[in-house]
C-alpha atoms as a PDB file:
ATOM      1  CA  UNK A   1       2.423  12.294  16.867  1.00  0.00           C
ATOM      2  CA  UNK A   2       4.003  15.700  15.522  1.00  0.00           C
ATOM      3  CA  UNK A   3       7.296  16.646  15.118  1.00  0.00           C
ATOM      4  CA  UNK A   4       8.677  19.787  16.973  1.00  0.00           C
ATOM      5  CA  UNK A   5      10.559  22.129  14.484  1.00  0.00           C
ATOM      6  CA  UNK A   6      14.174  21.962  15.193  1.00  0.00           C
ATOM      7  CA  UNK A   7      16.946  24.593  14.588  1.00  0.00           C
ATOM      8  CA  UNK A   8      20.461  24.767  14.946  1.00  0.00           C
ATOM      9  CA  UNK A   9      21.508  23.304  11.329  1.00  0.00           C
ATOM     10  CA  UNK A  10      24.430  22.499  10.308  1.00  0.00           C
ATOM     11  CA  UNK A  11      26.094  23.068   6.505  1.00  0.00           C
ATOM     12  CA  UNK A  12      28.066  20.568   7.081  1.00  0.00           C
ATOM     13  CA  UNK A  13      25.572  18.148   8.936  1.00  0.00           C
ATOM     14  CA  UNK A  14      22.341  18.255   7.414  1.00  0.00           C
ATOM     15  CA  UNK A  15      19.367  15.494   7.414  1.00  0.00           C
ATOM     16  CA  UNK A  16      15.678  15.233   6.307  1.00  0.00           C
ATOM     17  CA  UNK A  17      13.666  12.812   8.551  1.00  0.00           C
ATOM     18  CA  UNK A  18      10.460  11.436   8.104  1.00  0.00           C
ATOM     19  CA  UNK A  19       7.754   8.953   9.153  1.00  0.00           C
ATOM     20  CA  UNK A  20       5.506   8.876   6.005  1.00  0.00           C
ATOM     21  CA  UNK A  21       3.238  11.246   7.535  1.00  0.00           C
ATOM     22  CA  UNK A  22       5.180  14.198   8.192  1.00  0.00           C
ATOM     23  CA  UNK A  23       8.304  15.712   7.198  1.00  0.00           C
ATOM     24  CA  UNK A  24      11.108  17.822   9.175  1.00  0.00           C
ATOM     25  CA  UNK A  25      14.559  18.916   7.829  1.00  0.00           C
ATOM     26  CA  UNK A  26      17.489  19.723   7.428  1.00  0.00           C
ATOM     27  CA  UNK A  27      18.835  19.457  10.649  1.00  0.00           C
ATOM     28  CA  UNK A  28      21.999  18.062  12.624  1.00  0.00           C
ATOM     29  CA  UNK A  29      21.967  14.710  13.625  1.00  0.00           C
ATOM     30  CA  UNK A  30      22.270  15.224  17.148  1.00  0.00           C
ATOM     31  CA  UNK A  31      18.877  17.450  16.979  1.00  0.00           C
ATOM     32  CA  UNK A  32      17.930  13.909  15.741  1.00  0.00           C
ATOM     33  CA  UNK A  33      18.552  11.591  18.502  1.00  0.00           C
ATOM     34  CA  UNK A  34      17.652  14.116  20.884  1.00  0.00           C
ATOM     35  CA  UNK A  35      14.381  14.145  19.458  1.00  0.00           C
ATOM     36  CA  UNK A  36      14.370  10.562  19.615  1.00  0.00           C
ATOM     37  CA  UNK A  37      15.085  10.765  22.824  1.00  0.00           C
ATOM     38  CA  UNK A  38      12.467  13.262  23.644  1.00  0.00           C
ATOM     39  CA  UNK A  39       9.749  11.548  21.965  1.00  0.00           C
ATOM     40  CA  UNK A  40       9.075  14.133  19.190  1.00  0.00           C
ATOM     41  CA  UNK A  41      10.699  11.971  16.652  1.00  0.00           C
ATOM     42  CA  UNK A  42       8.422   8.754  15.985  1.00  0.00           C
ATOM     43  CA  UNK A  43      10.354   5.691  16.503  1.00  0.00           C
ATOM     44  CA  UNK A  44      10.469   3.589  13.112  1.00  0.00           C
ATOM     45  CA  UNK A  45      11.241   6.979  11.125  1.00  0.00           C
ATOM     46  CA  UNK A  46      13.425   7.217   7.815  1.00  0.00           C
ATOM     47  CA  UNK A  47      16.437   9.468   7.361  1.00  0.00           C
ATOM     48  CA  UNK A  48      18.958  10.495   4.717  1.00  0.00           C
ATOM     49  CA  UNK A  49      21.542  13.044   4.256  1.00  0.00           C
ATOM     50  CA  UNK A  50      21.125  15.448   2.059  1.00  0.00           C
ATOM     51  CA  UNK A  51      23.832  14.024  -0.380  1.00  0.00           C
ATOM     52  CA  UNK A  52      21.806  10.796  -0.403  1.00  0.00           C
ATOM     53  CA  UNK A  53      19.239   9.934  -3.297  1.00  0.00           C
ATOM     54  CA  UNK A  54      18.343   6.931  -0.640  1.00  0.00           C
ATOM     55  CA  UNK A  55      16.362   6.296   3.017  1.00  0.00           C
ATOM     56  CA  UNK A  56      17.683   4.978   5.621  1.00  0.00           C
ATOM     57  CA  UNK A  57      16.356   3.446   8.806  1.00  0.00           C
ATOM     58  CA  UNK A  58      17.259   6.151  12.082  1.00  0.00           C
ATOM     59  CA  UNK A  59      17.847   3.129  14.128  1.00  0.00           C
ATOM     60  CA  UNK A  60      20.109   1.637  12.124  1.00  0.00           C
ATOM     61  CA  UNK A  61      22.420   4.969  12.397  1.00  0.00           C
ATOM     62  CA  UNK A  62      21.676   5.673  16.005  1.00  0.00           C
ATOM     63  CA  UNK A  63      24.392   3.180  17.087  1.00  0.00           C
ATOM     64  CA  UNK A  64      27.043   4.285  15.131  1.00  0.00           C
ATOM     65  CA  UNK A  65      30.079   5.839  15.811  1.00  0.00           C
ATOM     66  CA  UNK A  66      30.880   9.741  14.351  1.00  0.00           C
ATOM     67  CA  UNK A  67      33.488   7.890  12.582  1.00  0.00           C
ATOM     68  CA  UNK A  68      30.739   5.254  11.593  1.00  0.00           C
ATOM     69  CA  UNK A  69      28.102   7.339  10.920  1.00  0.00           C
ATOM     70  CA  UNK A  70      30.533   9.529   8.667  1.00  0.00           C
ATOM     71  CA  UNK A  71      31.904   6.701   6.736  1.00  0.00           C
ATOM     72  CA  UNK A  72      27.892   5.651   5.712  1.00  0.00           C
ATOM     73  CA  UNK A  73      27.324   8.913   4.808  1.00  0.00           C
ATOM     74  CA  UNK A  74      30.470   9.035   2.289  1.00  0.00           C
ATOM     75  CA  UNK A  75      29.545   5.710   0.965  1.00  0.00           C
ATOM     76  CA  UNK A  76      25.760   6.546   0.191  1.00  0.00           C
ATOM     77  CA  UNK A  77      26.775   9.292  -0.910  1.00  0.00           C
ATOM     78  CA  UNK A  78      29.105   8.336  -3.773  1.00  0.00           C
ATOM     79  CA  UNK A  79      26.723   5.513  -4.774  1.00  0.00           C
ATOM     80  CA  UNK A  80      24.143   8.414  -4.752  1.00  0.00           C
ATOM     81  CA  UNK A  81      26.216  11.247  -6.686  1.00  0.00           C
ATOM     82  CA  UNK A  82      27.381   7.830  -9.641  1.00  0.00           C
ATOM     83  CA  UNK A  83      23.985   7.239 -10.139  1.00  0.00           C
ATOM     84  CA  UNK A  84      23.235  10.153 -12.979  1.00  0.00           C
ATOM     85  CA  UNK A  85      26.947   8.421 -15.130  1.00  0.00           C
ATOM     86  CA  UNK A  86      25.198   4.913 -14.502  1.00  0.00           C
ATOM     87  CA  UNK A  87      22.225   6.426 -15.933  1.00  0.00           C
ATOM     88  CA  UNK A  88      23.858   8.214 -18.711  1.00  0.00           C
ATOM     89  CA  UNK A  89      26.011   4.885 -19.711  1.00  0.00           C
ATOM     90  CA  UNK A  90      24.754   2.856 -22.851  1.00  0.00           C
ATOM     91  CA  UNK A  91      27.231  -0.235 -20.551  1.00  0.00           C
ATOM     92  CA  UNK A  92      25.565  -1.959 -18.199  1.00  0.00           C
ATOM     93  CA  UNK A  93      23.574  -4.639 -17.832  1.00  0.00           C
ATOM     94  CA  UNK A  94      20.249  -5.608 -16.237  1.00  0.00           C
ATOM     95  CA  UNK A  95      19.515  -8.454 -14.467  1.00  0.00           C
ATOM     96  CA  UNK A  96      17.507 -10.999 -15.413  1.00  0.00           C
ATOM     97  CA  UNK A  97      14.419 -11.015 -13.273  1.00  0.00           C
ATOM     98  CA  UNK A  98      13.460 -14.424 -11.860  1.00  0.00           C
ATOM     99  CA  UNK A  99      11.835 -17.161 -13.406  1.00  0.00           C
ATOM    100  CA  UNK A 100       8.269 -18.412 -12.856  1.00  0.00           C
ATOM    101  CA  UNK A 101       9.764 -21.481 -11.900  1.00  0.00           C
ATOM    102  CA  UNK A 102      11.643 -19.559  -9.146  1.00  0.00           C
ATOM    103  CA  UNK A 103       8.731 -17.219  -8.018  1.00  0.00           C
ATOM    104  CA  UNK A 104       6.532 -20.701  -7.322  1.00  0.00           C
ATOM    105  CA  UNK A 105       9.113 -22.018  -4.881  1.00  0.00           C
ATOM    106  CA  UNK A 106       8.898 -19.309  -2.738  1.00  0.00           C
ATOM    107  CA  UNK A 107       6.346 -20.212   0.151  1.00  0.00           C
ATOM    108  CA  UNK A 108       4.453 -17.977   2.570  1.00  0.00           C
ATOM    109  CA  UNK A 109       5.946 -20.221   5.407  1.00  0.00           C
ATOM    110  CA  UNK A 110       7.557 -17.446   7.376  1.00  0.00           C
ATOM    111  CA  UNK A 111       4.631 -15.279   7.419  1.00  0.00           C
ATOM    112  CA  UNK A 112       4.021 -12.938  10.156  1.00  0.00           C
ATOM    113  CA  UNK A 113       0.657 -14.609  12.568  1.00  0.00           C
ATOM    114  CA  UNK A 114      -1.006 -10.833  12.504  1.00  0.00           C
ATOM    115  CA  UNK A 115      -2.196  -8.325  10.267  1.00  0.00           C
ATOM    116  CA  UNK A 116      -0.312  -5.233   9.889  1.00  0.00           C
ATOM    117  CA  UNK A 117      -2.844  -1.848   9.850  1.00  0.00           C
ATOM    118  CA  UNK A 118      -0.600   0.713   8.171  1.00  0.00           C
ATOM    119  CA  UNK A 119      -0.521   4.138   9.676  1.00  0.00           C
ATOM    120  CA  UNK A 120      -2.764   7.077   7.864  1.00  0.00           C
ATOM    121  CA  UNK A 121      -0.543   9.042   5.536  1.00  0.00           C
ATOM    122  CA  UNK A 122      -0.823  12.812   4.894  1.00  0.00           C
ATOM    123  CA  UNK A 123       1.052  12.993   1.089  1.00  0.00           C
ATOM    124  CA  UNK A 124      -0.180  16.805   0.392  1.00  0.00           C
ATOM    125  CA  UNK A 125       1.582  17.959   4.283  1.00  0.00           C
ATOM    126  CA  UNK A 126       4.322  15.470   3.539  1.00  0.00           C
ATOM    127  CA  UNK A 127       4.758  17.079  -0.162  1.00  0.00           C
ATOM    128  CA  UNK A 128       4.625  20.820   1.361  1.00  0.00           C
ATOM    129  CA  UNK A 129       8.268  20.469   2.009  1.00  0.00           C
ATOM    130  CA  UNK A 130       9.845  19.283  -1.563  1.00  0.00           C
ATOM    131  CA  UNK A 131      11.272  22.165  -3.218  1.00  0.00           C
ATOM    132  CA  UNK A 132      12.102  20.618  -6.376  1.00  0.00           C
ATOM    133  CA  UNK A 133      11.172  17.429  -8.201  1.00  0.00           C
ATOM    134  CA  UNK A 134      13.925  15.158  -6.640  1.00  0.00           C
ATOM    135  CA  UNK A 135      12.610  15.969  -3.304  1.00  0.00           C
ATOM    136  CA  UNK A 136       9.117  15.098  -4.120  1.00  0.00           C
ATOM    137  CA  UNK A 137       9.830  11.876  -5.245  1.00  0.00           C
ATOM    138  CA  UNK A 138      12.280  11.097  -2.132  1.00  0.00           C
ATOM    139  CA  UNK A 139       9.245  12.331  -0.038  1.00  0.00           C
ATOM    140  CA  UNK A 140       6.806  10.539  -2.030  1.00  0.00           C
ATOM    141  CA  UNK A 141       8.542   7.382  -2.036  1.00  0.00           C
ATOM    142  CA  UNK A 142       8.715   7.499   1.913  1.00  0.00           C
ATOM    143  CA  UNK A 143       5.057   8.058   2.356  1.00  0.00           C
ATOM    144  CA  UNK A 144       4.259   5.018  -0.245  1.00  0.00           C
ATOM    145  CA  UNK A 145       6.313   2.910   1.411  1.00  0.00           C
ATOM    146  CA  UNK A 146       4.707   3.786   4.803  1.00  0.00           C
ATOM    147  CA  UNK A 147       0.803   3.542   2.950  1.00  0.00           C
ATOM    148  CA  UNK A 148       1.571   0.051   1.933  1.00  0.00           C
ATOM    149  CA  UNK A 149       3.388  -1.169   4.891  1.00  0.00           C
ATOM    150  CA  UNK A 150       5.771  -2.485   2.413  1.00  0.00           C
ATOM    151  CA  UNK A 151       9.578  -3.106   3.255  1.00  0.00           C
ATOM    152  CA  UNK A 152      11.376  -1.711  -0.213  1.00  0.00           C
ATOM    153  CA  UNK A 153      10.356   0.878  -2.456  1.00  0.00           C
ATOM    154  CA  UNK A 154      11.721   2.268  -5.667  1.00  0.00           C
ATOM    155  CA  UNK A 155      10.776   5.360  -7.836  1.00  0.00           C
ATOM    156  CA  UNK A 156      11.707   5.575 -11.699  1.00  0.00           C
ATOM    157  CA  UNK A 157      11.786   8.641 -13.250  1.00  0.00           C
ATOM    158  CA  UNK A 158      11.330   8.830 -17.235  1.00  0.00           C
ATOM    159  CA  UNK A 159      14.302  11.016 -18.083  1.00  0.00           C
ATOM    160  CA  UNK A 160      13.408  12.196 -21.697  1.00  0.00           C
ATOM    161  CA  UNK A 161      17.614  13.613 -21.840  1.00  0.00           C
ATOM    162  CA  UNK A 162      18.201   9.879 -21.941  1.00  0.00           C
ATOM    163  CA  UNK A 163      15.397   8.208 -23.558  1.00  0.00           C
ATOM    164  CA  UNK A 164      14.635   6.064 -20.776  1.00  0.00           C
ATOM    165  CA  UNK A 165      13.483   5.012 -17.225  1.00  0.00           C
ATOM    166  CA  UNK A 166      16.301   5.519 -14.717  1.00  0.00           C
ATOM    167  CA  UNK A 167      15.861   4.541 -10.926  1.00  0.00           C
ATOM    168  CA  UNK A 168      15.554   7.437  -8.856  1.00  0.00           C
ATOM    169  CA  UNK A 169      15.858   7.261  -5.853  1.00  0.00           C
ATOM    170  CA  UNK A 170      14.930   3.886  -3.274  1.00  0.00           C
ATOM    171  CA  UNK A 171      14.215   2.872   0.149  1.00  0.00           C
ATOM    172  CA  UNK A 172      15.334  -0.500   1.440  1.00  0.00           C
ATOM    173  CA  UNK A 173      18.193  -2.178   2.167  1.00  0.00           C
ATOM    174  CA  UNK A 174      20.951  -2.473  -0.050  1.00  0.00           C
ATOM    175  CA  UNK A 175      18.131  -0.481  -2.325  1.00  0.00           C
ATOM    176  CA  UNK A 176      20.869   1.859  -3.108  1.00  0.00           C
ATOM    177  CA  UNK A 177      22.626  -0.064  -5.632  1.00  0.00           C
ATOM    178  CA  UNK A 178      19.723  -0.172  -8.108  1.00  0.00           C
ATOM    179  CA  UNK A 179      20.170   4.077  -8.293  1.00  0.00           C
ATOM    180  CA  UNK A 180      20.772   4.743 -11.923  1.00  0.00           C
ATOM    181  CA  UNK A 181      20.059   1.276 -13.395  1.00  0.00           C
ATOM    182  CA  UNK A 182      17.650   2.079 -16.721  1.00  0.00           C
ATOM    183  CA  UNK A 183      14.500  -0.236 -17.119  1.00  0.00           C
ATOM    184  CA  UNK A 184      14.460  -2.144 -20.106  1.00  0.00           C
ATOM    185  CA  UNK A 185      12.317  -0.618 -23.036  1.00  0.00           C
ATOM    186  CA  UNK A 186      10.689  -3.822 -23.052  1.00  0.00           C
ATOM    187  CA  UNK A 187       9.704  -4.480 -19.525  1.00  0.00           C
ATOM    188  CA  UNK A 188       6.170  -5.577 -18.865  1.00  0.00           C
ATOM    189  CA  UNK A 189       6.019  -3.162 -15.666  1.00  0.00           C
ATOM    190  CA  UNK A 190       7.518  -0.496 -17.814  1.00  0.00           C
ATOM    191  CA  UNK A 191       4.740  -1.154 -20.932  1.00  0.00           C
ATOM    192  CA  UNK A 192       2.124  -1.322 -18.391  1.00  0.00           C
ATOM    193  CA  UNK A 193       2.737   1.880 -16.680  1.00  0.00           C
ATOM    194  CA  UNK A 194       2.789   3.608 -20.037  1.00  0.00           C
ATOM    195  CA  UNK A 195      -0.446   2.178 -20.787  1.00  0.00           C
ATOM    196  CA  UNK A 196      -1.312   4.228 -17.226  1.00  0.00           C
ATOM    197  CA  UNK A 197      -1.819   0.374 -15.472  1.00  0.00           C
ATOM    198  CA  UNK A 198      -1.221  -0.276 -11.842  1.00  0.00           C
ATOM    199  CA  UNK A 199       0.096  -4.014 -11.358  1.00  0.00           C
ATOM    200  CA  UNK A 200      -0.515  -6.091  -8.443  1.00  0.00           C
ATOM    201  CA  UNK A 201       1.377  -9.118  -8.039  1.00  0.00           C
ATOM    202  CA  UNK A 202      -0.030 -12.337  -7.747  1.00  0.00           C
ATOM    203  CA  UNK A 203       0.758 -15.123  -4.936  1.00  0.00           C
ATOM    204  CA  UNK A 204       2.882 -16.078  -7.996  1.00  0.00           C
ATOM    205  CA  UNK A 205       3.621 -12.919 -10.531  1.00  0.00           C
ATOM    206  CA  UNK A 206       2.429 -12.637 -14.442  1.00  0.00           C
ATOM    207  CA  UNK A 207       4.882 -10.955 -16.198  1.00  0.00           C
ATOM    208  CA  UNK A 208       5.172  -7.402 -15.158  1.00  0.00           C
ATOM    209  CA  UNK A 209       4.828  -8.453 -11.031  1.00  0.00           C
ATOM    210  CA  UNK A 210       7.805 -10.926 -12.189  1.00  0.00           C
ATOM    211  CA  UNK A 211      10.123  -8.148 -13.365  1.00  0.00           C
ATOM    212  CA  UNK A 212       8.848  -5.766 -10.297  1.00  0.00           C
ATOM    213  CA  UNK A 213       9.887  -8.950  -8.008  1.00  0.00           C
ATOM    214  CA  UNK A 214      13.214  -8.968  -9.636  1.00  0.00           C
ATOM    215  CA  UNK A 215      14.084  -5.435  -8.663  1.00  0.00           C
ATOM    216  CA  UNK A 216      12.924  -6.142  -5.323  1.00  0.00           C
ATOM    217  CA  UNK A 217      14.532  -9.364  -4.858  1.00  0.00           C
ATOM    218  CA  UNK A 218      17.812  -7.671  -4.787  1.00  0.00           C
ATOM    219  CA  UNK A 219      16.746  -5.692  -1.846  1.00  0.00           C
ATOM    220  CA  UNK A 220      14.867  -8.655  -0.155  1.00  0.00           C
ATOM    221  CA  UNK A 221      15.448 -11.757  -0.903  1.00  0.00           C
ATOM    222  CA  UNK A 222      12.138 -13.871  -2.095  1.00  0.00           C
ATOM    223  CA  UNK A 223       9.456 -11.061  -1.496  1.00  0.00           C
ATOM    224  CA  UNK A 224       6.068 -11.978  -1.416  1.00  0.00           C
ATOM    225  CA  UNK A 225       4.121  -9.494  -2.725  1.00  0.00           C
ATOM    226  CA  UNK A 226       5.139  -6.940  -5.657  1.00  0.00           C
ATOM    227  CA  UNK A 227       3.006  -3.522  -6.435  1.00  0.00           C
ATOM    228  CA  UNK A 228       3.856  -0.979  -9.162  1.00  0.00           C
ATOM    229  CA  UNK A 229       1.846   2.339  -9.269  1.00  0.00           C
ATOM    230  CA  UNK A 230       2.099   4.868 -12.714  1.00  0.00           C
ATOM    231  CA  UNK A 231       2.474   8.619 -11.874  1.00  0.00           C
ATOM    232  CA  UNK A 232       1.021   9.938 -15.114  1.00  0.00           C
ATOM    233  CA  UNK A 233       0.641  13.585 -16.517  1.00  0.00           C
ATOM    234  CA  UNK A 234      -1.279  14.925 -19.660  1.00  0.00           C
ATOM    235  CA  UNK A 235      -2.021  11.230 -20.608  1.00  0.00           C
ATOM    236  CA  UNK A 236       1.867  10.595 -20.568  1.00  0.00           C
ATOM    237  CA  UNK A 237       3.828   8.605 -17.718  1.00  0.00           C
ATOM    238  CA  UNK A 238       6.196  10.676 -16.075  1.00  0.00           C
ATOM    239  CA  UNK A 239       7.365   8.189 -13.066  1.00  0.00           C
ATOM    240  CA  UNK A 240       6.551   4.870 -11.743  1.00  0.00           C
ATOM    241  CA  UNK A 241       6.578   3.455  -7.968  1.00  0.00           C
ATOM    242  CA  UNK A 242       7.636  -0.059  -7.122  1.00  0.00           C
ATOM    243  CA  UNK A 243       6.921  -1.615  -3.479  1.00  0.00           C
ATOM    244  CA  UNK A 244       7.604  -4.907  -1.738  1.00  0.00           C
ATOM    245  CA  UNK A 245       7.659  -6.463   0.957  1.00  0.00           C
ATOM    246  CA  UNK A 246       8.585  -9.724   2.807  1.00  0.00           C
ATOM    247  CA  UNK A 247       5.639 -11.349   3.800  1.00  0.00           C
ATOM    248  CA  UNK A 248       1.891 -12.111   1.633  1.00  0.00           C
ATOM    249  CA  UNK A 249       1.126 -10.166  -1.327  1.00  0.00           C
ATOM    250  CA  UNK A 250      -0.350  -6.840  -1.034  1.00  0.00           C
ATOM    251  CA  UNK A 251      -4.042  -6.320  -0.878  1.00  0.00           C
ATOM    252  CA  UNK A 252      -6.322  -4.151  -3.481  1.00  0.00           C
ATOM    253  CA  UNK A 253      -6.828  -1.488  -0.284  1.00  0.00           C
ATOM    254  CA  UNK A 254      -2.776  -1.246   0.191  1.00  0.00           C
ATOM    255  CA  UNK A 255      -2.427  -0.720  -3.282  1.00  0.00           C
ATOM    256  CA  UNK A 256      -5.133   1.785  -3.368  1.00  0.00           C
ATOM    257  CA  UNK A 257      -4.009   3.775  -0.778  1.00  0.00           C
ATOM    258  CA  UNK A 258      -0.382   3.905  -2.827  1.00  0.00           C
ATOM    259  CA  UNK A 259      -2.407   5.195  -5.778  1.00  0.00           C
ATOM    260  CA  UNK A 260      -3.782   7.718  -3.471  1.00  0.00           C
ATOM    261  CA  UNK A 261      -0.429   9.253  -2.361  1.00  0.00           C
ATOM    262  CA  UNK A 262       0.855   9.157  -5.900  1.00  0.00           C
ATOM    263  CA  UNK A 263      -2.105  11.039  -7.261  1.00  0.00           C
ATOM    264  CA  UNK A 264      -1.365  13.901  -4.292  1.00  0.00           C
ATOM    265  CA  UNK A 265       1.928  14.332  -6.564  1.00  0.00           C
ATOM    266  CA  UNK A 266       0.457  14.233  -9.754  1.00  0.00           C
ATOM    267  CA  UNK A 267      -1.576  17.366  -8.716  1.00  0.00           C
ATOM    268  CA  UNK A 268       1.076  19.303  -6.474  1.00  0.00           C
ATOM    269  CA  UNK A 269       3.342  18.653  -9.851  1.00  0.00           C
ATOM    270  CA  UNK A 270       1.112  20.238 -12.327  1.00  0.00           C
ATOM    271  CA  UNK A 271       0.635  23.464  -9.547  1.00  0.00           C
ATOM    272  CA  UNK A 272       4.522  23.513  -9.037  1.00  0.00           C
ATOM    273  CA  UNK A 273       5.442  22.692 -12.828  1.00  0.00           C
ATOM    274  CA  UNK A 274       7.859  20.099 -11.893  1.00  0.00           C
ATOM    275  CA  UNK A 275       7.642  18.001 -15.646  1.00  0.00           C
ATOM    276  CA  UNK A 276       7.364  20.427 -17.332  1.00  0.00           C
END
């Protein structure tokens, strides 16, 4: 399914929608439900304003009031716009991740009967429409997210200003509060995407899966499987991409096809100069 280009924008009322596979915006958010309506939007789609570093599901906005709808957009918005002083701020503290102890209780119990097939992904058409290097990593976080069927994902950028990892931008719920956190130098998912490794967690997490989980965790609660992909460039990492999701841990071709998408915006970085 395609979307139809749609005009019309407003200044004041402008979105970016997306399915993973393709890419439209901005445009108003009535344009949005119409195309909902109309079938030209796919059902399922992500959305954020443009003063959001965060996706959101469309359905969960459709039934909102203007008053409603305006009143998520301020919120995201400020949590989006305080990220860069959280980042900047030697103060705050990161949560403990949880314990192996913890990660072994968690049972596959509630598992879903079925396989899920994701959808095929289309990261270079999706990337055609990020002017900048924010953008690409919104985008690209989308279309990972979508590639590994997964229900959270987070992208951390190495800010070199700060001397550290800082969380990006995210997609899940309640994701937005982890915008601006810094990884710890000494995270095991940090060391091994410096080291240019991809982690997969186990049923029950090592190390690095059990510090992924943690981030996740306060998304989800008790996710069952944990990914982490490096984005590196020149030999050096320049952003990492955490996934997870509710149900069974992810399998070598999920992962793989996340690698895929990130290496589409490893090589439309070095043509557009993004890093450097």
């Amino acid at each position: 399914m395609t979307f139809d280009v749609l005009e019309d924008v407003s200044f004041t009322d402008r979105w970016f929608v997306t399915n993973g596979v393709q890419a439209v915006g901005p445009v108003g958010f009535e344009l949005l439900r119409r195309g909902v309506i109309e079938g030209r939007i796919p059902g399922g789609s992500f959305v954020r304003h443009e003063s959001w570093k965060v996706w959101r599901r469309l359905e969960d906005l459709e039934p909102l009031s203007a008053s409603g709808r305006l009143a998520q957009v301020q919120e995201l918005a400020d949590i989006s716009a305080s990220a860069e002083e959280r980042a900047s701020s030697p103060f705050h503290e990161i949560p403990a991740p949880p314990s192996t102890e913890e990660l072994r209780a968690v049972r596959d119990t509630d598992a879903p009967p079925v396989s899920v097939h994701p959808p095929p992904v289309d990261p270079v058409g999706v990337l055609q429409n990020a002017n900048d290097i924010d953008e690409a990593l919104l985008l690209t976080l989308s279309t990972v997210v979508t590639a590994a069927a997964a229900h959270v994902g987070f992208a951390h950028r190495v800010r070199l200003d700060l001397g550290a990892t800082v969380t990006s931008c995210a997609q899940g719920p309640n994701a937005e509060l982890l915008l601006g956190e810094r990884l710890a130098p000494d995270d095991p998912s940090l060391l091994a995407a410096q080291a240019g490794h991809t982690v997969m967690g186990e049923p029950v997490p090592g190390e690095a899966g059990r510090y992924i989980a943690g981030r996740v965790s306060r998304s989800i609660a008790a996710p069952r499987g944990v990914a982490m992909v490096p984005l590196m460039l020149h030999g050096r990492l320049a952003a990492m991409f955490e996934v997870g999701r509710r149900w069974r841990p992810f399998r070598a071709r999920e992962v793989a096809r996340v690698e895929d998408v990130v290496e589409a915006l490893a090589a439309r970085a070095v043509v557009m100069g993004w890093f450097d």
